[in-house]
N, C-alpha and C. Protein backbone atom coordinates (compact mmCIF):
# COMPACT_ATOMS: atom_id res chain seq x y z
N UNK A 1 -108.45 -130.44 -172.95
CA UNK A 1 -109.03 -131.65 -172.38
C UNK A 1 -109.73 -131.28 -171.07
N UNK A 2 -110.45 -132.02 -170.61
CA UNK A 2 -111.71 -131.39 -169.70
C UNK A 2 -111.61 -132.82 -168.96
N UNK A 3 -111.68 -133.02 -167.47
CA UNK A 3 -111.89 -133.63 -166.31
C UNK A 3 -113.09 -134.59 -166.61
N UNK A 4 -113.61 -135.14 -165.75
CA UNK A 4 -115.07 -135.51 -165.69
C UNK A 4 -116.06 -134.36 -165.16
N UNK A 5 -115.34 -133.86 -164.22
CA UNK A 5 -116.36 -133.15 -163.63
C UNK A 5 -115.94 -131.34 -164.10
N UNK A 6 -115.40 -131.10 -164.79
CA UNK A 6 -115.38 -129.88 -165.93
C UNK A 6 -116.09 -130.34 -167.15
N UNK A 7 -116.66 -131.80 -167.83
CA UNK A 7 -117.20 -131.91 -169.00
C UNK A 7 -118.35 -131.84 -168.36
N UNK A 8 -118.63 -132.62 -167.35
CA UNK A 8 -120.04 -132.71 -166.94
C UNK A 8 -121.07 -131.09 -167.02
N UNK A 9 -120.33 -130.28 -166.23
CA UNK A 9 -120.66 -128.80 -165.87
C UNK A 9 -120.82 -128.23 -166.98
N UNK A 10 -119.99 -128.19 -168.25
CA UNK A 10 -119.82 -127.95 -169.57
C UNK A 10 -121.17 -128.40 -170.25
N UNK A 11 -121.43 -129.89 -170.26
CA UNK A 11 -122.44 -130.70 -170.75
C UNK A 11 -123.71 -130.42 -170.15
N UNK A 12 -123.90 -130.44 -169.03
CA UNK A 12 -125.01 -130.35 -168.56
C UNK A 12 -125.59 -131.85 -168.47
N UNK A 13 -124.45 -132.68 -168.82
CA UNK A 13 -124.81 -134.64 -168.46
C UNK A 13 -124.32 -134.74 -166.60
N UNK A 14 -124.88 -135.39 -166.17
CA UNK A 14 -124.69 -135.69 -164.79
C UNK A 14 -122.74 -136.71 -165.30
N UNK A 15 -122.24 -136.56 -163.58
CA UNK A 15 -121.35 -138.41 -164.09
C UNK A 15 -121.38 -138.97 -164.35
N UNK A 16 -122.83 -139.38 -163.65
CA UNK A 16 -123.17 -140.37 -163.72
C UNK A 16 -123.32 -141.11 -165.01
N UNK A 17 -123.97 -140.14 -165.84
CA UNK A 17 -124.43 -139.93 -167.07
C UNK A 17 -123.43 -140.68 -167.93
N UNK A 18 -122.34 -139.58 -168.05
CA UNK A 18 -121.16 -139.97 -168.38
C UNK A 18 -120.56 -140.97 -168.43
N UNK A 19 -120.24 -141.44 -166.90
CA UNK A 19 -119.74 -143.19 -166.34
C UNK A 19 -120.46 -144.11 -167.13
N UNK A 20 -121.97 -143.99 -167.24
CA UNK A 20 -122.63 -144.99 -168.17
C UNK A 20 -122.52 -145.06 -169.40
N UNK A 21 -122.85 -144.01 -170.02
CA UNK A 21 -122.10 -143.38 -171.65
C UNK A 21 -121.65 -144.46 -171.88
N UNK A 22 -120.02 -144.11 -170.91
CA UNK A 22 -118.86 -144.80 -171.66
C UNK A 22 -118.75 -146.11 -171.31
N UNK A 23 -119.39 -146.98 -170.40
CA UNK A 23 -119.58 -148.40 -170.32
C UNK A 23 -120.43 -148.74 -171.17
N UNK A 24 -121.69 -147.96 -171.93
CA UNK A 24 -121.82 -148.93 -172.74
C UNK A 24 -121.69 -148.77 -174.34
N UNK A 25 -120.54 -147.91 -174.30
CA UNK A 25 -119.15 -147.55 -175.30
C UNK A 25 -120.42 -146.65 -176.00
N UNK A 26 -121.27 -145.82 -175.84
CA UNK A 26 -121.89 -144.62 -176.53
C UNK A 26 -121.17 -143.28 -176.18
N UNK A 27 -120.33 -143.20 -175.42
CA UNK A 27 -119.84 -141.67 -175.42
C UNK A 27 -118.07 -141.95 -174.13
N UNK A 28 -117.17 -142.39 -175.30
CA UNK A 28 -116.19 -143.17 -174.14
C UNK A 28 -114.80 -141.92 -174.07
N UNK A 29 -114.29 -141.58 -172.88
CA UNK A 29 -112.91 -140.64 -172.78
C UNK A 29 -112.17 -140.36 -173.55
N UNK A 30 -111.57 -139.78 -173.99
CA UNK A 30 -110.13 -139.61 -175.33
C UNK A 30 -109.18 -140.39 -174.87
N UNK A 31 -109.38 -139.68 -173.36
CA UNK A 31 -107.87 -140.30 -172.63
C UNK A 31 -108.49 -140.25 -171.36
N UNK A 32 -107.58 -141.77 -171.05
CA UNK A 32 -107.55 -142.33 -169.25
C UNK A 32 -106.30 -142.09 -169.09
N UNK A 33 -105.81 -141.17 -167.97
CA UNK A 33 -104.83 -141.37 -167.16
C UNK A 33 -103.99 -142.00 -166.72
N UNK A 34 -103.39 -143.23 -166.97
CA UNK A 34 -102.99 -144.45 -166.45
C UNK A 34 -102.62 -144.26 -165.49
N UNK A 35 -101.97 -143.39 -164.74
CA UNK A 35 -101.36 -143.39 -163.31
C UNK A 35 -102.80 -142.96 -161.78
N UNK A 36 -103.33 -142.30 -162.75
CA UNK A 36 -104.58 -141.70 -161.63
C UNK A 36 -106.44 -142.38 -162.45
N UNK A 37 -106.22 -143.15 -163.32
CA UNK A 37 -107.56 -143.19 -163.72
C UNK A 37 -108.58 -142.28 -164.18
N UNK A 38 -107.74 -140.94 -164.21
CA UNK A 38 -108.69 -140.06 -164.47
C UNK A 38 -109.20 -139.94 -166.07
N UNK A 39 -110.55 -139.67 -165.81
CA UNK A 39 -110.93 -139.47 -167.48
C UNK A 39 -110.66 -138.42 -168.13
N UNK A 40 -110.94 -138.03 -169.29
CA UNK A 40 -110.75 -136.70 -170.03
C UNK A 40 -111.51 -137.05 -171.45
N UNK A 41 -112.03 -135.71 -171.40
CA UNK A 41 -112.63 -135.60 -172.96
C UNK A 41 -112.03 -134.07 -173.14
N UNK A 42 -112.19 -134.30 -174.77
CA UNK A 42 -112.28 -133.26 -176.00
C UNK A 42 -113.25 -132.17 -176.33
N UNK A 43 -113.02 -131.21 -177.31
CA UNK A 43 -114.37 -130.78 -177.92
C UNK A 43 -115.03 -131.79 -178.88
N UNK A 44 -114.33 -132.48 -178.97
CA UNK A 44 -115.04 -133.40 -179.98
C UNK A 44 -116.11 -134.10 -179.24
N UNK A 45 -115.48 -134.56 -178.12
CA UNK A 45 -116.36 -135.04 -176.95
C UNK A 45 -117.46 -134.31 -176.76
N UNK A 46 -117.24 -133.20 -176.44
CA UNK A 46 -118.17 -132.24 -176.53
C UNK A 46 -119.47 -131.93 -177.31
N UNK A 47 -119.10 -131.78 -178.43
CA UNK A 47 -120.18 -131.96 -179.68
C UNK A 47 -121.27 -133.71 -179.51
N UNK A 48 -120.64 -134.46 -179.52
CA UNK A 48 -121.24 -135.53 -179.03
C UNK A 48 -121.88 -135.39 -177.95
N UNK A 49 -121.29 -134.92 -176.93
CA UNK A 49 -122.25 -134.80 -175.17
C UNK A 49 -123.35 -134.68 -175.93
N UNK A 50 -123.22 -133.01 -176.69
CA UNK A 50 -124.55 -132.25 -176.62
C UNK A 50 -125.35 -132.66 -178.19
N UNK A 51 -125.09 -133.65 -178.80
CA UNK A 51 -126.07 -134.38 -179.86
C UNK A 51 -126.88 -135.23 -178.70
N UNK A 52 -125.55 -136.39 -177.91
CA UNK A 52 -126.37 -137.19 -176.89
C UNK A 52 -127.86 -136.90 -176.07
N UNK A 53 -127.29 -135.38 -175.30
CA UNK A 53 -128.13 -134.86 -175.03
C UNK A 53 -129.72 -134.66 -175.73
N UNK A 54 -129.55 -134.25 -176.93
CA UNK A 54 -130.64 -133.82 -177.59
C UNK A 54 -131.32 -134.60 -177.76
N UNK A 55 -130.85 -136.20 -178.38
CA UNK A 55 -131.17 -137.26 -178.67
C UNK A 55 -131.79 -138.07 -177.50
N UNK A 56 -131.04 -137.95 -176.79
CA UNK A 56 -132.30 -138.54 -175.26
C UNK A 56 -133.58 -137.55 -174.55
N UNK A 57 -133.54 -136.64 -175.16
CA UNK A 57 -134.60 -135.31 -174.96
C UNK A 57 -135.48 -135.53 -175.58
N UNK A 58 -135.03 -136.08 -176.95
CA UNK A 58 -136.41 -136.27 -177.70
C UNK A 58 -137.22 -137.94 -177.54
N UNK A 59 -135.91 -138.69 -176.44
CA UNK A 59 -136.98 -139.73 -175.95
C UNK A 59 -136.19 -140.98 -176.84
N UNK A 60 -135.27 -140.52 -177.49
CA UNK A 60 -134.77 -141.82 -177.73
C UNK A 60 -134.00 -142.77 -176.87
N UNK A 61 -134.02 -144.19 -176.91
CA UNK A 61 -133.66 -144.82 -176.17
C UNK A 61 -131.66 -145.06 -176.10
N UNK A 62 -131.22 -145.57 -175.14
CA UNK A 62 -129.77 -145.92 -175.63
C UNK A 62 -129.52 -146.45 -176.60
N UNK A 63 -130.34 -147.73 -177.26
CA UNK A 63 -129.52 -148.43 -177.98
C UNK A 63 -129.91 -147.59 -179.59
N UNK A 64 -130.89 -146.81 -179.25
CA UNK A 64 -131.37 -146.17 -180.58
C UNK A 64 -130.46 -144.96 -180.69
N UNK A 65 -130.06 -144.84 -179.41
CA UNK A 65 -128.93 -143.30 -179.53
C UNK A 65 -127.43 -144.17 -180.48
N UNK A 66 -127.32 -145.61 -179.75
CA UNK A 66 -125.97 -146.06 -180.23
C UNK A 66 -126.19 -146.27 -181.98
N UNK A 67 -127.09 -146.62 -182.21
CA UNK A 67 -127.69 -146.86 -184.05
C UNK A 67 -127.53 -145.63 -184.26
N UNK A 68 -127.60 -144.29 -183.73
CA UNK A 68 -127.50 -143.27 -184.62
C UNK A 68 -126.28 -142.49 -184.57
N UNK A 69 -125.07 -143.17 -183.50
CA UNK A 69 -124.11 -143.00 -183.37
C UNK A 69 -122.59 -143.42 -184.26
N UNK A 70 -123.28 -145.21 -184.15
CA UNK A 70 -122.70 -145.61 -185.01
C UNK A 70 -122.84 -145.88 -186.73
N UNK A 71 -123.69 -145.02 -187.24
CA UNK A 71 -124.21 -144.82 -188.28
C UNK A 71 -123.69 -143.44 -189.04
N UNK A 72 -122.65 -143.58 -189.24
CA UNK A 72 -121.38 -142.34 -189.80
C UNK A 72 -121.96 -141.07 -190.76
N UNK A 73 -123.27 -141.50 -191.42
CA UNK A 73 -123.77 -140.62 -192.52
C UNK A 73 -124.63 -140.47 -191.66
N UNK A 74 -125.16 -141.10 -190.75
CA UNK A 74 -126.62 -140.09 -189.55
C UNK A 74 -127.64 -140.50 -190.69
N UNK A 75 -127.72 -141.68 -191.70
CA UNK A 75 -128.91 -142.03 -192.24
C UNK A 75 -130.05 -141.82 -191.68
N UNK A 76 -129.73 -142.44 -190.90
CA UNK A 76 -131.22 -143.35 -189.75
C UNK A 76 -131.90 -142.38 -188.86
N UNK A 77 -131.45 -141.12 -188.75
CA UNK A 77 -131.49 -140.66 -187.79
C UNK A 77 -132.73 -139.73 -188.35
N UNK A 78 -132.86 -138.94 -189.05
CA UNK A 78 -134.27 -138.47 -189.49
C UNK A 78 -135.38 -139.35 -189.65
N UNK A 79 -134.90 -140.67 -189.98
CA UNK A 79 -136.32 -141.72 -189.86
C UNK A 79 -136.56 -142.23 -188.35
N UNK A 80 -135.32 -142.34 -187.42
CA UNK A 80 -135.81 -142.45 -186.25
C UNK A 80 -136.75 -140.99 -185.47
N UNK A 81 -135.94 -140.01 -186.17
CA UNK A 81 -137.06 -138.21 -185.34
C UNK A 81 -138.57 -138.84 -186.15
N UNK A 82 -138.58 -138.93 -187.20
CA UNK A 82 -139.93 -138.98 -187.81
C UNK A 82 -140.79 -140.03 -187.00
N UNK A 83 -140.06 -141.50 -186.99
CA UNK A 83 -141.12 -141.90 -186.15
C UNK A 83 -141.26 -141.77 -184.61
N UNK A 84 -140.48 -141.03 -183.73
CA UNK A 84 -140.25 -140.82 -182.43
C UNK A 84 -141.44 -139.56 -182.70
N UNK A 85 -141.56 -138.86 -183.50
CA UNK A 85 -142.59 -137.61 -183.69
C UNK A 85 -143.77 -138.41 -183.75
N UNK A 86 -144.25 -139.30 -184.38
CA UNK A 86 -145.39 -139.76 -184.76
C UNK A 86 -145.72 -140.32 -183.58
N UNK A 87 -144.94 -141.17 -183.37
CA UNK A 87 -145.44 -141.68 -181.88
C UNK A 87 -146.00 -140.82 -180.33
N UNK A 88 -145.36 -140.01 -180.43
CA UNK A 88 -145.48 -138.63 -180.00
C UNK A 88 -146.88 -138.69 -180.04
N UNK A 89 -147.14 -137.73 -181.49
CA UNK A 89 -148.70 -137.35 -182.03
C UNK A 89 -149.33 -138.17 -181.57
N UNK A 90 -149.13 -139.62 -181.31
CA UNK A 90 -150.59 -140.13 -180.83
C UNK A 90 -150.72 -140.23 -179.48
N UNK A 91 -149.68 -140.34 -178.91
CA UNK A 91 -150.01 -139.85 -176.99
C UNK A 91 -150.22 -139.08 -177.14
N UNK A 92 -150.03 -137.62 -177.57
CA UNK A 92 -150.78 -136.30 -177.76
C UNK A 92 -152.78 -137.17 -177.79
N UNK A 93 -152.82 -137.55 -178.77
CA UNK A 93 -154.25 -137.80 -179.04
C UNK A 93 -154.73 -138.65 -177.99
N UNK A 94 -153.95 -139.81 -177.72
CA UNK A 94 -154.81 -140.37 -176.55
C UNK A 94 -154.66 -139.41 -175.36
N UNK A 95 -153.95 -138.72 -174.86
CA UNK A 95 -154.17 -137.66 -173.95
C UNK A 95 -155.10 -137.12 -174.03
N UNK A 96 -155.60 -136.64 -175.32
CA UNK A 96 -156.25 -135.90 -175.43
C UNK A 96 -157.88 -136.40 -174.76
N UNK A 97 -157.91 -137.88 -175.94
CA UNK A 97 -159.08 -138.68 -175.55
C UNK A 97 -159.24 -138.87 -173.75
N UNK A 98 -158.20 -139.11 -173.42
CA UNK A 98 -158.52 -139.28 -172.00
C UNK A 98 -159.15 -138.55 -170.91
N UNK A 99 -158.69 -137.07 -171.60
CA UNK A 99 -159.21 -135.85 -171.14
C UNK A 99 -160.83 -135.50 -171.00
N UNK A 100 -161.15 -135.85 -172.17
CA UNK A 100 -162.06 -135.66 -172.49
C UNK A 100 -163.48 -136.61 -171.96
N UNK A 101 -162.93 -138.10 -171.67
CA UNK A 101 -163.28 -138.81 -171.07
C UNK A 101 -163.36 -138.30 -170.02
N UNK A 102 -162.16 -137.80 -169.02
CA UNK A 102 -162.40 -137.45 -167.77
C UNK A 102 -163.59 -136.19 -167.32
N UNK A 103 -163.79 -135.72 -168.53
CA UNK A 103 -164.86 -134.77 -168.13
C UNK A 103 -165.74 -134.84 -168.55
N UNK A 104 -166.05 -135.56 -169.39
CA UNK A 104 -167.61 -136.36 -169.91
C UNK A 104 -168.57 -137.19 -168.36
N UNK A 105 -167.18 -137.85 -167.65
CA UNK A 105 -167.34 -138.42 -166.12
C UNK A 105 -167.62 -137.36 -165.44
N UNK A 106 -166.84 -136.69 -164.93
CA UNK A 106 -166.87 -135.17 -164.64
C UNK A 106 -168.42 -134.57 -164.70
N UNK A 107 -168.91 -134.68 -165.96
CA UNK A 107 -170.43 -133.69 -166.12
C UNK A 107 -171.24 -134.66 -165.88
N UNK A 108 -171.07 -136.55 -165.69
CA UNK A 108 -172.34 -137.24 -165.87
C UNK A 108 -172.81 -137.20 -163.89
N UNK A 109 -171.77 -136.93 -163.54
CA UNK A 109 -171.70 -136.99 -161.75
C UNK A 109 -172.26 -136.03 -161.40
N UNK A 110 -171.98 -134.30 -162.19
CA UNK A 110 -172.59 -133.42 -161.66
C UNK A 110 -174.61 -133.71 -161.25
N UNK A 111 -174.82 -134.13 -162.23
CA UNK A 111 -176.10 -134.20 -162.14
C UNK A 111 -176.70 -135.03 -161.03
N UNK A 112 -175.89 -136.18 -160.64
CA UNK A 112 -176.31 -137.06 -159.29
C UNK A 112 -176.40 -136.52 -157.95
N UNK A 113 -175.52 -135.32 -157.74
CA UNK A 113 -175.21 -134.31 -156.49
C UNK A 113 -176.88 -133.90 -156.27
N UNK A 114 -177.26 -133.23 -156.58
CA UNK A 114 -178.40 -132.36 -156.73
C UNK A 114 -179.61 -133.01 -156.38
């Protein structure tokens, strides 16, 4: 069993992180302490930190982390990467467009200098 602040270091999740997790019951202690309040997690805990982790890396939101949490077969969870990817691809493209815009501006100015 691991502290808060031995899972954290372990995890690479802030406390903070953590403290929130488990208030809004997406990633909650094995065991509270009753005499000192202290928290504790598992490896099991563990494995979860670091799905959590991944899952907010790729930009998913909390409540979309809790749908793929509480979803026991992880159905949902390749159709949520697929469309979190797609969505992706097109800020990729409007980035792109924007870019391109910016230097279309970029070359129409050069010519006014002169």
């Amino acid at each position: 069993m691991y502290k808060v602040s031995e899972f954290s270091a372990l995890t690479g999740l802030s406390k903070e992180t953590l403290r929130y997790y488990a208030q809004v019951e997406l990633l909650e202690p094995v065991f509270i302490d009753p005499s000192n309040q202290y928290r504790y997690y598992d490896d099991g805990s563990y494995l979860l930190a670091l799905l959590l982790g991944k899952l907010r890396g790729f930009g998913l939101t909390i409540q979309e982390m809790k749908t793929v949490m509480n979803d026991q077969s992880f159905a949902n969870l390749e159709k949520l990467l697929l469309e979190k990817k797609k969505n992706i691809e097109v800020e990729i493209e409007e980035l792109r467009d924007k870019i391109a815009d910016i230097d279309k501006f970029i070359e129409s100015g050069k010519g006014t200098d002169e």
